[in-house]
PDB file of N, CA and C in Angstrom:
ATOM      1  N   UNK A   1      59.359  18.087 -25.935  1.00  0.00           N
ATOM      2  CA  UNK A   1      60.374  19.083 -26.244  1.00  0.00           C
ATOM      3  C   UNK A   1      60.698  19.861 -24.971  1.00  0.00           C
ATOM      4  N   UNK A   2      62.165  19.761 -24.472  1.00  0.00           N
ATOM      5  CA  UNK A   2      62.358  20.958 -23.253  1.00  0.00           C
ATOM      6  C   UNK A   2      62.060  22.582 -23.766  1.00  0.00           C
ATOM      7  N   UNK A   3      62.048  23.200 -22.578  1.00  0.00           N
ATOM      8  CA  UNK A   3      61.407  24.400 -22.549  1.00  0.00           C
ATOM      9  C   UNK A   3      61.962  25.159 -21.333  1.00  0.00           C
ATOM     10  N   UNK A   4      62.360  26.102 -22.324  1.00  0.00           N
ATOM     11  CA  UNK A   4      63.212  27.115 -21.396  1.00  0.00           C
ATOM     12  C   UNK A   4      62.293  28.787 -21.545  1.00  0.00           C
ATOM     13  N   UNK A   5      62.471  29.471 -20.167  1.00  0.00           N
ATOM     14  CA  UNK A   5      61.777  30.702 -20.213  1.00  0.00           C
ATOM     15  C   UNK A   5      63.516  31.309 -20.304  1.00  0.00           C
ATOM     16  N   UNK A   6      62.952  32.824 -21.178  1.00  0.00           N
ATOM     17  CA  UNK A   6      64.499  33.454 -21.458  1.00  0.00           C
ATOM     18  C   UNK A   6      64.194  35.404 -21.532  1.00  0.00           C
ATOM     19  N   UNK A   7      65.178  35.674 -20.612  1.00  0.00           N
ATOM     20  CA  UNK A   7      64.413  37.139 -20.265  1.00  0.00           C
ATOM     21  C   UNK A   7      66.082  37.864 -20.366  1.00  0.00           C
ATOM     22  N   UNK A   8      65.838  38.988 -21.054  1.00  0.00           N
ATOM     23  CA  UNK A   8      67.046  40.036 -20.871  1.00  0.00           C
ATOM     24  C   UNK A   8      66.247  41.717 -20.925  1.00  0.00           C
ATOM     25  N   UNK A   9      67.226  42.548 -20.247  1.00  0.00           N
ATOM     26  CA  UNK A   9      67.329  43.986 -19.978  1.00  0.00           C
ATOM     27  C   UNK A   9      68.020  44.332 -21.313  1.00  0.00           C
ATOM     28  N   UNK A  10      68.407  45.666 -21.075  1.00  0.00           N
ATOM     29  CA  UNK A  10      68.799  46.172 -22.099  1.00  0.00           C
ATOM     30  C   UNK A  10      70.533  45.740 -22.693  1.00  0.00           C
ATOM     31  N   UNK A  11      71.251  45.581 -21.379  1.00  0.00           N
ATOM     32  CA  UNK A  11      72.092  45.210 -21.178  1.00  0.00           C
ATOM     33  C   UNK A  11      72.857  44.231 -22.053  1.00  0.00           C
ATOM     34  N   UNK A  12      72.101  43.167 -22.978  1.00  0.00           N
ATOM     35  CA  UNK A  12      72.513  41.506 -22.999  1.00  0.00           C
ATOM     36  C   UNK A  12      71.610  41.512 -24.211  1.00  0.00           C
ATOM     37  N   UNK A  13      71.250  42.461 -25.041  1.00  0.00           N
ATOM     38  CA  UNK A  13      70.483  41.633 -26.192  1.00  0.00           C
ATOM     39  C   UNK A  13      70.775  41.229 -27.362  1.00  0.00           C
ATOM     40  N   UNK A  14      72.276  41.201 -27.193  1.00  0.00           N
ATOM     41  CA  UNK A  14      72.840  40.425 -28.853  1.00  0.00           C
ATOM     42  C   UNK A  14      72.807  39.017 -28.072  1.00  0.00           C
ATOM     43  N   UNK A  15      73.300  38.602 -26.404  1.00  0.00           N
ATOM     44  CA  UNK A  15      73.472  37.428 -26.074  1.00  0.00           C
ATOM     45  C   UNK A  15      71.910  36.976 -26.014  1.00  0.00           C
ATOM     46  N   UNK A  16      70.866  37.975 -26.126  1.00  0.00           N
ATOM     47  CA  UNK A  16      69.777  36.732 -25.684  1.00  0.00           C
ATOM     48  C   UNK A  16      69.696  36.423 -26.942  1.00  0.00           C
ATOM     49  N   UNK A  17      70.102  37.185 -28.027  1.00  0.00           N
ATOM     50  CA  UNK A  17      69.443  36.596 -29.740  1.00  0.00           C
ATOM     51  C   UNK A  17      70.803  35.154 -30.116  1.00  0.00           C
ATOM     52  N   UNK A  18      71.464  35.212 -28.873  1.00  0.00           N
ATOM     53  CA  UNK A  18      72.564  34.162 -29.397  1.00  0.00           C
ATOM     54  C   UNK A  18      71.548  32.691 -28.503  1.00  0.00           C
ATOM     55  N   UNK A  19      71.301  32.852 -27.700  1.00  0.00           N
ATOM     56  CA  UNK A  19      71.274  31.806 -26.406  1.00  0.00           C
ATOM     57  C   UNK A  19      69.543  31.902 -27.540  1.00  0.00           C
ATOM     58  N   UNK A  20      68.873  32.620 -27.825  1.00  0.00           N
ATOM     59  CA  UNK A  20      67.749  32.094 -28.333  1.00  0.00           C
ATOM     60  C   UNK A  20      67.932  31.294 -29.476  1.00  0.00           C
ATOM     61  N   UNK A  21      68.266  31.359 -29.917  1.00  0.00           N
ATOM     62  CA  UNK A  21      68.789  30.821 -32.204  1.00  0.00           C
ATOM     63  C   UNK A  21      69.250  29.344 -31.741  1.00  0.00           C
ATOM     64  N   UNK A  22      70.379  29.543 -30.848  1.00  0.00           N
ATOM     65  CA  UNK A  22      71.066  28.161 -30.199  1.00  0.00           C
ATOM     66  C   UNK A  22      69.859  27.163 -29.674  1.00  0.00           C
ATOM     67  N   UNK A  23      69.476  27.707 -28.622  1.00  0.00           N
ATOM     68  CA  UNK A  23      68.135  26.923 -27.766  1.00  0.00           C
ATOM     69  C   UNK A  23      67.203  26.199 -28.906  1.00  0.00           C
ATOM     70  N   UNK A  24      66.625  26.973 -29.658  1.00  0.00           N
ATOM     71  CA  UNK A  24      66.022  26.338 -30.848  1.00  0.00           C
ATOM     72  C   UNK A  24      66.677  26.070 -31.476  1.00  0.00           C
ATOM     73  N   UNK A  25      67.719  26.009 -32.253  1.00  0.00           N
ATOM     74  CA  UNK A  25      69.041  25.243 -33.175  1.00  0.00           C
ATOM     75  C   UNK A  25      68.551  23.687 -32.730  1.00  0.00           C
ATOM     76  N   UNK A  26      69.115  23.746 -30.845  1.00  0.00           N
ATOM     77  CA  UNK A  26      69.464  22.294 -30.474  1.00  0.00           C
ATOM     78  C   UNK A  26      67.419  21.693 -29.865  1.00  0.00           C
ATOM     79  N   UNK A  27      66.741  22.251 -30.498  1.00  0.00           N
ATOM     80  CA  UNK A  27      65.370  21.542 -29.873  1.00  0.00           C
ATOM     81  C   UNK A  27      64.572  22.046 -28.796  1.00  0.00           C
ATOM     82  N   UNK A  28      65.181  23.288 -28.259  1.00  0.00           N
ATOM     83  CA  UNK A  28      63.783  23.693 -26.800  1.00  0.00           C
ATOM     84  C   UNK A  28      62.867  24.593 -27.356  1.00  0.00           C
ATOM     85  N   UNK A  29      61.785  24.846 -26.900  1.00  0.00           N
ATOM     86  CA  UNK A  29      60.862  25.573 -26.913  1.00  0.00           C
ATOM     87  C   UNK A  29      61.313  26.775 -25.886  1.00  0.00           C
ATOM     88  N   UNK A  30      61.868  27.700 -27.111  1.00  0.00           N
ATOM     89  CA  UNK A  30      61.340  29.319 -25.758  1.00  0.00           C
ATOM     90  C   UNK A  30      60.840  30.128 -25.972  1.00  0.00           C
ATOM     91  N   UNK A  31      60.276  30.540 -24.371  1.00  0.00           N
ATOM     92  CA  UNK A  31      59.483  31.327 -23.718  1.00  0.00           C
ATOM     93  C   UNK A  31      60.436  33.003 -24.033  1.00  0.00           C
ATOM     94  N   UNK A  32      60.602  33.494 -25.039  1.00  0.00           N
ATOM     95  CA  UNK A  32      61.384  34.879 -25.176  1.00  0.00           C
ATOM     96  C   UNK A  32      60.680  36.232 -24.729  1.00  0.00           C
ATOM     97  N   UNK A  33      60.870  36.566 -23.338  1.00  0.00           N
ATOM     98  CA  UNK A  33      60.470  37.527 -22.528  1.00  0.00           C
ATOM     99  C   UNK A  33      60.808  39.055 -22.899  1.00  0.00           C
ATOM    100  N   UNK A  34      62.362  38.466 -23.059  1.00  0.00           N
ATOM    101  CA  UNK A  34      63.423  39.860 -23.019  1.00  0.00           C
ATOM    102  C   UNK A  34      62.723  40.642 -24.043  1.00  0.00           C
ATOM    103  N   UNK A  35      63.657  41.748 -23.973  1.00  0.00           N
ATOM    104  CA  UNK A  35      63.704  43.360 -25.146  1.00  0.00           C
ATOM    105  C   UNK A  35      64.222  42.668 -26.183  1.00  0.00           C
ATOM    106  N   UNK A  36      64.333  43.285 -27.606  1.00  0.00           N
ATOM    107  CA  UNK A  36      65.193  43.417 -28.210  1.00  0.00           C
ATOM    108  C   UNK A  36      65.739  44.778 -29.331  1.00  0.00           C
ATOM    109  N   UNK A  37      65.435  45.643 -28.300  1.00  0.00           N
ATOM    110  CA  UNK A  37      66.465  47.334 -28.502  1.00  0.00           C
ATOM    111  C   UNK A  37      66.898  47.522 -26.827  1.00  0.00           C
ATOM    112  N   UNK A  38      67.566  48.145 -27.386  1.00  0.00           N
ATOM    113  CA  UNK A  38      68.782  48.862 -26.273  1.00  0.00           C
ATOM    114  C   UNK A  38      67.790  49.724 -25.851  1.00  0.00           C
ATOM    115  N   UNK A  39      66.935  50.008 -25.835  1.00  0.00           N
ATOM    116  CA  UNK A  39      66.182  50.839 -25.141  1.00  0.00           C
ATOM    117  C   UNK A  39      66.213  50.824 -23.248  1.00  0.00           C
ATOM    118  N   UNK A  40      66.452  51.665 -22.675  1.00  0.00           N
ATOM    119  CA  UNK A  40      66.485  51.088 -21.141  1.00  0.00           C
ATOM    120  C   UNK A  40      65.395  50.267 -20.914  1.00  0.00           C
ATOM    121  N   UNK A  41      65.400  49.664 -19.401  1.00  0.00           N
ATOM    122  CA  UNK A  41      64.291  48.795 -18.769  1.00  0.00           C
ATOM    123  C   UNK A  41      65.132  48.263 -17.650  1.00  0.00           C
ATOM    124  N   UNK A  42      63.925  48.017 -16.935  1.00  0.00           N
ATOM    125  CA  UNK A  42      64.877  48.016 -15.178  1.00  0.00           C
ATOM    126  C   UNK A  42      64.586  46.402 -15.116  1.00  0.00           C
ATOM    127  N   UNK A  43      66.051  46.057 -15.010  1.00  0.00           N
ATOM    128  CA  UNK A  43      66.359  44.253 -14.881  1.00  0.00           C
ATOM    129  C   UNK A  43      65.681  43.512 -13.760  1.00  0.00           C
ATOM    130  N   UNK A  44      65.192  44.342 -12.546  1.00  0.00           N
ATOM    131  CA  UNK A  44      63.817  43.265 -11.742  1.00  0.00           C
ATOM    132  C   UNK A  44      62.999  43.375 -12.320  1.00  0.00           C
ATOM    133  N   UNK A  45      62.381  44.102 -13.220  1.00  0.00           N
ATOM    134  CA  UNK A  45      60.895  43.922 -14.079  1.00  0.00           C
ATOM    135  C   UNK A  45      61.515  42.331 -14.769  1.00  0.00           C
ATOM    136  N   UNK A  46      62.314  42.391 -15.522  1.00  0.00           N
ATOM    137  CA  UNK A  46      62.782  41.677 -16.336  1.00  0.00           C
ATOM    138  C   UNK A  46      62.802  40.344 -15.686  1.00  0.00           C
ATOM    139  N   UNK A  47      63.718  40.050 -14.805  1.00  0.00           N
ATOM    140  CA  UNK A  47      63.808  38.773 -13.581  1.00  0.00           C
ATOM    141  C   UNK A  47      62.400  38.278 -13.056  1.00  0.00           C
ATOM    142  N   UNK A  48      61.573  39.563 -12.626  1.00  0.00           N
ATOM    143  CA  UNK A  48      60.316  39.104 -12.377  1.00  0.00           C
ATOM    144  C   UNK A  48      59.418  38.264 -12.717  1.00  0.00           C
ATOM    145  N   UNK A  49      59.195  39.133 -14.179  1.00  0.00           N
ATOM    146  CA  UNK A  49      57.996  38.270 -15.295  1.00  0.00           C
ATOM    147  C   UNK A  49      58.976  36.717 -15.555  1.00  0.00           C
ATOM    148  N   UNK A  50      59.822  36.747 -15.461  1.00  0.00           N
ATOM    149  CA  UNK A  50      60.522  35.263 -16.239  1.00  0.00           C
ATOM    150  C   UNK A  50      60.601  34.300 -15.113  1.00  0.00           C
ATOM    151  N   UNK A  51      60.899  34.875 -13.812  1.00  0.00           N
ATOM    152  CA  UNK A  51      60.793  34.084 -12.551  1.00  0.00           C
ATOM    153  C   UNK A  51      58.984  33.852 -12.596  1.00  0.00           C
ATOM    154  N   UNK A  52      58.158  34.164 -12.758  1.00  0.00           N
ATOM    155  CA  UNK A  52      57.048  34.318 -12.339  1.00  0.00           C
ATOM    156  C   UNK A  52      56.095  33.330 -13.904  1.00  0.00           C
ATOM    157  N   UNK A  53      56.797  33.416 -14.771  1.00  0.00           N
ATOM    158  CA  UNK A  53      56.165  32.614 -15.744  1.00  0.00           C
ATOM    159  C   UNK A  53      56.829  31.137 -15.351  1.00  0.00           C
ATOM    160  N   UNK A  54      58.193  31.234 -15.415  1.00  0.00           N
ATOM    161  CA  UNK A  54      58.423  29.849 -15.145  1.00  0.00           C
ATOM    162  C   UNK A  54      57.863  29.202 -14.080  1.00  0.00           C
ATOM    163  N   UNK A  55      57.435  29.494 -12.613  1.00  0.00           N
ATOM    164  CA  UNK A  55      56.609  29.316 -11.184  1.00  0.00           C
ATOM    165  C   UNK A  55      55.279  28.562 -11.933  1.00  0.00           C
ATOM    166  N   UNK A  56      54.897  29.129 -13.526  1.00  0.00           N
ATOM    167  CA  UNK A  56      53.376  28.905 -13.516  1.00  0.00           C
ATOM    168  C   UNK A  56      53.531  27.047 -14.025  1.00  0.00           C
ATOM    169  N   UNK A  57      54.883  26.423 -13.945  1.00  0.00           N
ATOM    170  CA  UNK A  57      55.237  25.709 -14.390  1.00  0.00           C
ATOM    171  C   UNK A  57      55.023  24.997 -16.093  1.00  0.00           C
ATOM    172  N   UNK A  58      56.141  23.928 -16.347  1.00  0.00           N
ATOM    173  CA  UNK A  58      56.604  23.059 -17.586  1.00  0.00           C
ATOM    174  C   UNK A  58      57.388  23.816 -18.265  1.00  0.00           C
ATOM    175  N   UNK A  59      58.241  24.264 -17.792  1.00  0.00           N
ATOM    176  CA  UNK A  59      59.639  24.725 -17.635  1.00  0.00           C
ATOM    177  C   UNK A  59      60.863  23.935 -17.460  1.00  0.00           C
ATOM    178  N   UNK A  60      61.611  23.544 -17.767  1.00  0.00           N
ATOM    179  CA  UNK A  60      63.003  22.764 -17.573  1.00  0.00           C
ATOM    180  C   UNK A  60      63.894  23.756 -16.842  1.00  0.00           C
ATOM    181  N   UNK A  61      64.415  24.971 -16.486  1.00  0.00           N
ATOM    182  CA  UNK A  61      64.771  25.752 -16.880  1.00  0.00           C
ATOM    183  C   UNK A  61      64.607  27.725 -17.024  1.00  0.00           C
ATOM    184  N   UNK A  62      65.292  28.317 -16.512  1.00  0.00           N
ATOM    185  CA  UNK A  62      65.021  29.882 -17.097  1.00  0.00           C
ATOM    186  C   UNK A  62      66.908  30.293 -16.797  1.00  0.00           C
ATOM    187  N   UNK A  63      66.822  31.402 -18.272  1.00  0.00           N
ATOM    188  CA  UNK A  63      68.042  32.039 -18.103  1.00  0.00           C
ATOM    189  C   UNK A  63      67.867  33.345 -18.197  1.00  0.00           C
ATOM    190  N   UNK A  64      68.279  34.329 -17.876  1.00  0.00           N
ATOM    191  CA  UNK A  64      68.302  35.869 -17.571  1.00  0.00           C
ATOM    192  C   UNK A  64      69.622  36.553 -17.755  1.00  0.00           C
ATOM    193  N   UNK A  65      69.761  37.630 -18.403  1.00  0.00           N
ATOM    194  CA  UNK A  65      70.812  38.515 -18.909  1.00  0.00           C
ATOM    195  C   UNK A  65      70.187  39.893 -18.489  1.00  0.00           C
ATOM    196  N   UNK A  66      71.836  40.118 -18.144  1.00  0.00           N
ATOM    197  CA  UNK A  66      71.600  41.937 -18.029  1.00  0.00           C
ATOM    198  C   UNK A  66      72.908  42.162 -18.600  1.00  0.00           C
ATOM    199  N   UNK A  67      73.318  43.250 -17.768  1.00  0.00           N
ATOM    200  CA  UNK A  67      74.560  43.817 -17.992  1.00  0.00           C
ATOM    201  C   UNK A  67      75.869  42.875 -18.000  1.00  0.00           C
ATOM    202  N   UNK A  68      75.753  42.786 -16.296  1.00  0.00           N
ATOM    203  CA  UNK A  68      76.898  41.761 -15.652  1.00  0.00           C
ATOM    204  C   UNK A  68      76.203  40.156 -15.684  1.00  0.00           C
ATOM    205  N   UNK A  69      75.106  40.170 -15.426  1.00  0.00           N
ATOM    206  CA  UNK A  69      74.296  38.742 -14.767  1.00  0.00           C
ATOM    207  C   UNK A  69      74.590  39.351 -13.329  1.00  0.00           C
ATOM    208  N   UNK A  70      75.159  40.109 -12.771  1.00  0.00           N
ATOM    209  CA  UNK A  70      74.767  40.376 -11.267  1.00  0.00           C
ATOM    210  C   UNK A  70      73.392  40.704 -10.691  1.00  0.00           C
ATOM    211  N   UNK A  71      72.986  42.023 -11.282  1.00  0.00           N
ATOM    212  CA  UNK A  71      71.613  42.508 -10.604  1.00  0.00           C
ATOM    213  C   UNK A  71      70.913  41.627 -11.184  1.00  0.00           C
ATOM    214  N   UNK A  72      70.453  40.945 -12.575  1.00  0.00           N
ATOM    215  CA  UNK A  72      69.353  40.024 -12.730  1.00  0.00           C
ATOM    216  C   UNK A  72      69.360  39.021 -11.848  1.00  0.00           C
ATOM    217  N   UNK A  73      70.755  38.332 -11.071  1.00  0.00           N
ATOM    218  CA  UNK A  73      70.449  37.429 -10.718  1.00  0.00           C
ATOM    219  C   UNK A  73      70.166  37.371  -9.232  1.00  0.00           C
ATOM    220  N   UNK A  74      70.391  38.495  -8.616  1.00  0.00           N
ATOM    221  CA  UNK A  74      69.891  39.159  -7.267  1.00  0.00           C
ATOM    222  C   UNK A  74      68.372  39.037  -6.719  1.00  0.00           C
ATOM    223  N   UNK A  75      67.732  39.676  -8.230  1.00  0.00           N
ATOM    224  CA  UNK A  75      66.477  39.902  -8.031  1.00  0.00           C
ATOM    225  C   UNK A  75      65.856  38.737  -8.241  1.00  0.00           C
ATOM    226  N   UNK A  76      65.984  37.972  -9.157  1.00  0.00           N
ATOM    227  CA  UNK A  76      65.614  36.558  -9.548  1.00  0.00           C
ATOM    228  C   UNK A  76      65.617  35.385  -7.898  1.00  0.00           C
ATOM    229  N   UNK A  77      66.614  36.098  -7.051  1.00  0.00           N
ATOM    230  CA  UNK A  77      66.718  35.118  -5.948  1.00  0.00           C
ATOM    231  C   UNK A  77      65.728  35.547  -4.938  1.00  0.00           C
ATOM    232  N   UNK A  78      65.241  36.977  -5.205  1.00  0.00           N
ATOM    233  CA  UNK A  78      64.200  37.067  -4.180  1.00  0.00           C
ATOM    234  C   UNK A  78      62.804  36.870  -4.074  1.00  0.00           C
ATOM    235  N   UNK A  79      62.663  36.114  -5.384  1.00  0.00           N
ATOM    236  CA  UNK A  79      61.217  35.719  -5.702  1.00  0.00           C
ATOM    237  C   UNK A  79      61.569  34.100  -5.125  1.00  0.00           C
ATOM    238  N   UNK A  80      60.253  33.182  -4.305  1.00  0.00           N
ATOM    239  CA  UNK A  80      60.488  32.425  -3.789  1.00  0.00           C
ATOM    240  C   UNK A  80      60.545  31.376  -4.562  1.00  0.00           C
ATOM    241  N   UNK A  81      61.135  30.230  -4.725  1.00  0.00           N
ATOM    242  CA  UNK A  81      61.089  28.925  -5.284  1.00  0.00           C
ATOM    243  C   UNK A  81      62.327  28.960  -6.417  1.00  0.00           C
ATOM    244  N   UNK A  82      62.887  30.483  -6.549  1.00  0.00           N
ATOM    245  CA  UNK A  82      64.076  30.332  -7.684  1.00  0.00           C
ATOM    246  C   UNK A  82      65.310  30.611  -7.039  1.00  0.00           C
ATOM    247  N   UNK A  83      65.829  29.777  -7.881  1.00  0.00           N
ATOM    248  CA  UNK A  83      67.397  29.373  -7.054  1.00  0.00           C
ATOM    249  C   UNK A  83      68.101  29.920  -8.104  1.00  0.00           C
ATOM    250  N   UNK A  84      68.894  30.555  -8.291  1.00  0.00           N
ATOM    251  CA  UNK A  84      69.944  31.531  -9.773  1.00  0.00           C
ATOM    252  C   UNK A  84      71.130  31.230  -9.586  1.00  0.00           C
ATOM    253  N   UNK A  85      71.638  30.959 -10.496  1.00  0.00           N
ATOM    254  CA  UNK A  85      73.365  30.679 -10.115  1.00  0.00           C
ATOM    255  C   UNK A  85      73.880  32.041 -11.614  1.00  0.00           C
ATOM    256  N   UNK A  86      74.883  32.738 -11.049  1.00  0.00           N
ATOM    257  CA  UNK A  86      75.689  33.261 -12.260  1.00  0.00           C
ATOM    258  C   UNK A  86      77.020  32.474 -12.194  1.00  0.00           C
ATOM    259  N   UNK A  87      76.994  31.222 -12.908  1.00  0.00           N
ATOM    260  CA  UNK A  87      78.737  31.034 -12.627  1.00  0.00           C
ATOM    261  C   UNK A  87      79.836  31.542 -13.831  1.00  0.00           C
ATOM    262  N   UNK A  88      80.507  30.630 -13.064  1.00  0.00           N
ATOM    263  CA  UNK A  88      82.113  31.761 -13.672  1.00  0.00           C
ATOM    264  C   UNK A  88      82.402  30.648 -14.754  1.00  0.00           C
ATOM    265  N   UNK A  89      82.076  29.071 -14.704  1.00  0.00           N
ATOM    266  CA  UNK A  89      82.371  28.606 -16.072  1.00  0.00           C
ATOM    267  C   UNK A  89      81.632  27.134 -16.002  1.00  0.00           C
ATOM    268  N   UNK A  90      81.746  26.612 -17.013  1.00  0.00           N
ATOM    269  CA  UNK A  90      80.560  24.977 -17.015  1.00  0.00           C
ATOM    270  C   UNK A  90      80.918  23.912 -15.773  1.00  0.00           C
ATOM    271  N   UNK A  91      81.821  24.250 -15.007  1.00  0.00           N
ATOM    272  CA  UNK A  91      81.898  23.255 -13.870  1.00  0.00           C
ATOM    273  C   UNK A  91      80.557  24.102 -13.266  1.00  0.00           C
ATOM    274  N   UNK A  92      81.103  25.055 -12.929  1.00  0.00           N
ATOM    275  CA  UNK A  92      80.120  25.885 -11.753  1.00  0.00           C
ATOM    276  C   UNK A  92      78.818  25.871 -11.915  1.00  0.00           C
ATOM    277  N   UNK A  93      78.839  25.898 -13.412  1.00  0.00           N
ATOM    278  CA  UNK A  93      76.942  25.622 -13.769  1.00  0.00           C
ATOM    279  C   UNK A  93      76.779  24.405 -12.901  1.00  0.00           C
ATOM    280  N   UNK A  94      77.314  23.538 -13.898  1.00  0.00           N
ATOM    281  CA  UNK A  94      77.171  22.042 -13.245  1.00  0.00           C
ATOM    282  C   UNK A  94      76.566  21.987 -11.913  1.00  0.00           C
ATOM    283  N   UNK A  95      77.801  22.699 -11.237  1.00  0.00           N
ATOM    284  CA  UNK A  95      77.867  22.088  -9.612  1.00  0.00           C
ATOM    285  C   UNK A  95      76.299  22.892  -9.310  1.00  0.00           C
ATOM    286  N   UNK A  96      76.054  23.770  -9.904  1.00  0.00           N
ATOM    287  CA  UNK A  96      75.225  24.715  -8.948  1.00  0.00           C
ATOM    288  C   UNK A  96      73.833  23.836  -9.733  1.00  0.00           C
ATOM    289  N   UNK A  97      73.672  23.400 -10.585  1.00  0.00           N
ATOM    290  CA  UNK A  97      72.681  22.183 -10.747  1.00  0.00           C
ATOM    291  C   UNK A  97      72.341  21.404  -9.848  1.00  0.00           C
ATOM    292  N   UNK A  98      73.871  20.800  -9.812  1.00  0.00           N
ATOM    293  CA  UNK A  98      73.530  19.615  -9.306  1.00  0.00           C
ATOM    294  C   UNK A  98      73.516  19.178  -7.447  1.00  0.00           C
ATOM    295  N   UNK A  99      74.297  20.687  -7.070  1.00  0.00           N
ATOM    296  CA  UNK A  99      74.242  20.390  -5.674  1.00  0.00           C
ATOM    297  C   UNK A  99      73.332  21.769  -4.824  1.00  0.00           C
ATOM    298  N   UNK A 100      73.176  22.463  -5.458  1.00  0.00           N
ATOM    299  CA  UNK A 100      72.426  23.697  -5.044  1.00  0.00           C
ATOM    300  C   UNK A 100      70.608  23.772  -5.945  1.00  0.00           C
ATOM    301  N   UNK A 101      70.459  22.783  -6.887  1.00  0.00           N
ATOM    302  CA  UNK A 101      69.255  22.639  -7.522  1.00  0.00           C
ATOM    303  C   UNK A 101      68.414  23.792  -7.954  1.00  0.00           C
ATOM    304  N   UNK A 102      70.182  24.616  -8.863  1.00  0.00           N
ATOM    305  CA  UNK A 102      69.537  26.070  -9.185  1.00  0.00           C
ATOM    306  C   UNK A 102      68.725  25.946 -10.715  1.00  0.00           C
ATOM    307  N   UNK A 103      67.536  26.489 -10.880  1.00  0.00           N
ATOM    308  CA  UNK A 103      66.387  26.059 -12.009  1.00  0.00           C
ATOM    309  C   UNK A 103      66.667  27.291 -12.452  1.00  0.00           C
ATOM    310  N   UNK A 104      67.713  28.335 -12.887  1.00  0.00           N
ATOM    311  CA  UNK A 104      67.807  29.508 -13.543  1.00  0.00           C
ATOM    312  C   UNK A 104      69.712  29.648 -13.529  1.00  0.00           C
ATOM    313  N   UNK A 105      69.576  30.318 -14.600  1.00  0.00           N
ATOM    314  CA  UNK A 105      70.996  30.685 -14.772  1.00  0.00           C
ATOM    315  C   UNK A 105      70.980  32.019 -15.098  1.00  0.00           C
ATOM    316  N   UNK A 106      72.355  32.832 -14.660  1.00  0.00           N
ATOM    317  CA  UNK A 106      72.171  34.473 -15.364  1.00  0.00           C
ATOM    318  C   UNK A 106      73.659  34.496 -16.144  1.00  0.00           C
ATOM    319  N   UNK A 107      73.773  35.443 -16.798  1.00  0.00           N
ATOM    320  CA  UNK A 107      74.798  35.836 -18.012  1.00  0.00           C
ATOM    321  C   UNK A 107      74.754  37.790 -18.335  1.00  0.00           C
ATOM    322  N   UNK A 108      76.289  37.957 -17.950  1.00  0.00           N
ATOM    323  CA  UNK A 108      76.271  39.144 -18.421  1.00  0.00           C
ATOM    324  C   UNK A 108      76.976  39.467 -19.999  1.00  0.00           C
ATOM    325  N   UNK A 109      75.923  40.506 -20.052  1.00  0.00           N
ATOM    326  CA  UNK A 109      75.685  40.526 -22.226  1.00  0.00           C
ATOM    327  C   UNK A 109      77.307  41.414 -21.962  1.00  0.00           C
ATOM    328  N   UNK A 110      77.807  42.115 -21.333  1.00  0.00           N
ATOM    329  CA  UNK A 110      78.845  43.226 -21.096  1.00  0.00           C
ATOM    330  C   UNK A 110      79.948  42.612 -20.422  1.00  0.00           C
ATOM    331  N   UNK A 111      79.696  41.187 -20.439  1.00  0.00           N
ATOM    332  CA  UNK A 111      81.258  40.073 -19.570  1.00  0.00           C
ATOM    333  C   UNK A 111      81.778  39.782 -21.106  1.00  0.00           C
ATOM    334  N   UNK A 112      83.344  39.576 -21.046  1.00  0.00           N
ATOM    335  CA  UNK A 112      83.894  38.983 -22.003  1.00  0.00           C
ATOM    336  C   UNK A 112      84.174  37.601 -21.390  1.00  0.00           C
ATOM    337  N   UNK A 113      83.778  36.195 -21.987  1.00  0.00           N
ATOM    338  CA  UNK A 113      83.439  35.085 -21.780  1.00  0.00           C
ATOM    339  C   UNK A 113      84.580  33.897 -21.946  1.00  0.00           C
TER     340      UNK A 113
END
């Protein structure tokens, strides 16, 4: 079974309860890090633990939500071995897969999509 680690801030938590329900809908096992109240919490804590569980490897995979997907995916790039892409639509995922060999994706819960 793939296996995805999945981390959100306060920012993004109706999208992580969407991207979680889905993930298991279609078959992965996740790793659900994030909050789920609006309560504040600072989005490198958040990037951290999810960058840092997935490192411990058998992971396919990690996605991260905040506000924008900007600052999660900032911080996510400064931990070593993770590559983050926020793209702008499924080519860009793609490309950033497949030619940049990014193992994380970010999503902002506060972008209209």
């Amino acid at each position: 079974m793939p296996s995805v680690v999945l981390a959100n801030d306060h920012g993004a938590v109706e999208l992580a309860t969407i991207f979680d329900d889905y993930l298991k809908k279609i078959g992965y096992e996740v790793n659900y890090l994030g909050v789920k109240t609006n309560d504040s919490v600072d989005y490198p804590d958040m990037a951290k633990a999810a960058c840092e569980e997935y490192k411990k490897g058998g992971y396919d995979f990690g996605i991260l939500l905040c506000g924008t997907g900007i600052g999660i995916s900032i911080s996510a790039n400064k931990v070593e071995g993770i590559r983050c892409a926020l793209p702008q639509n499924s080519y860009a995922a793609a490309m950033a897969k497949k030619h940049n060999n990014a193992n994380f994706i970010a999503f902002g819960g506060r972008i209209n999509y």
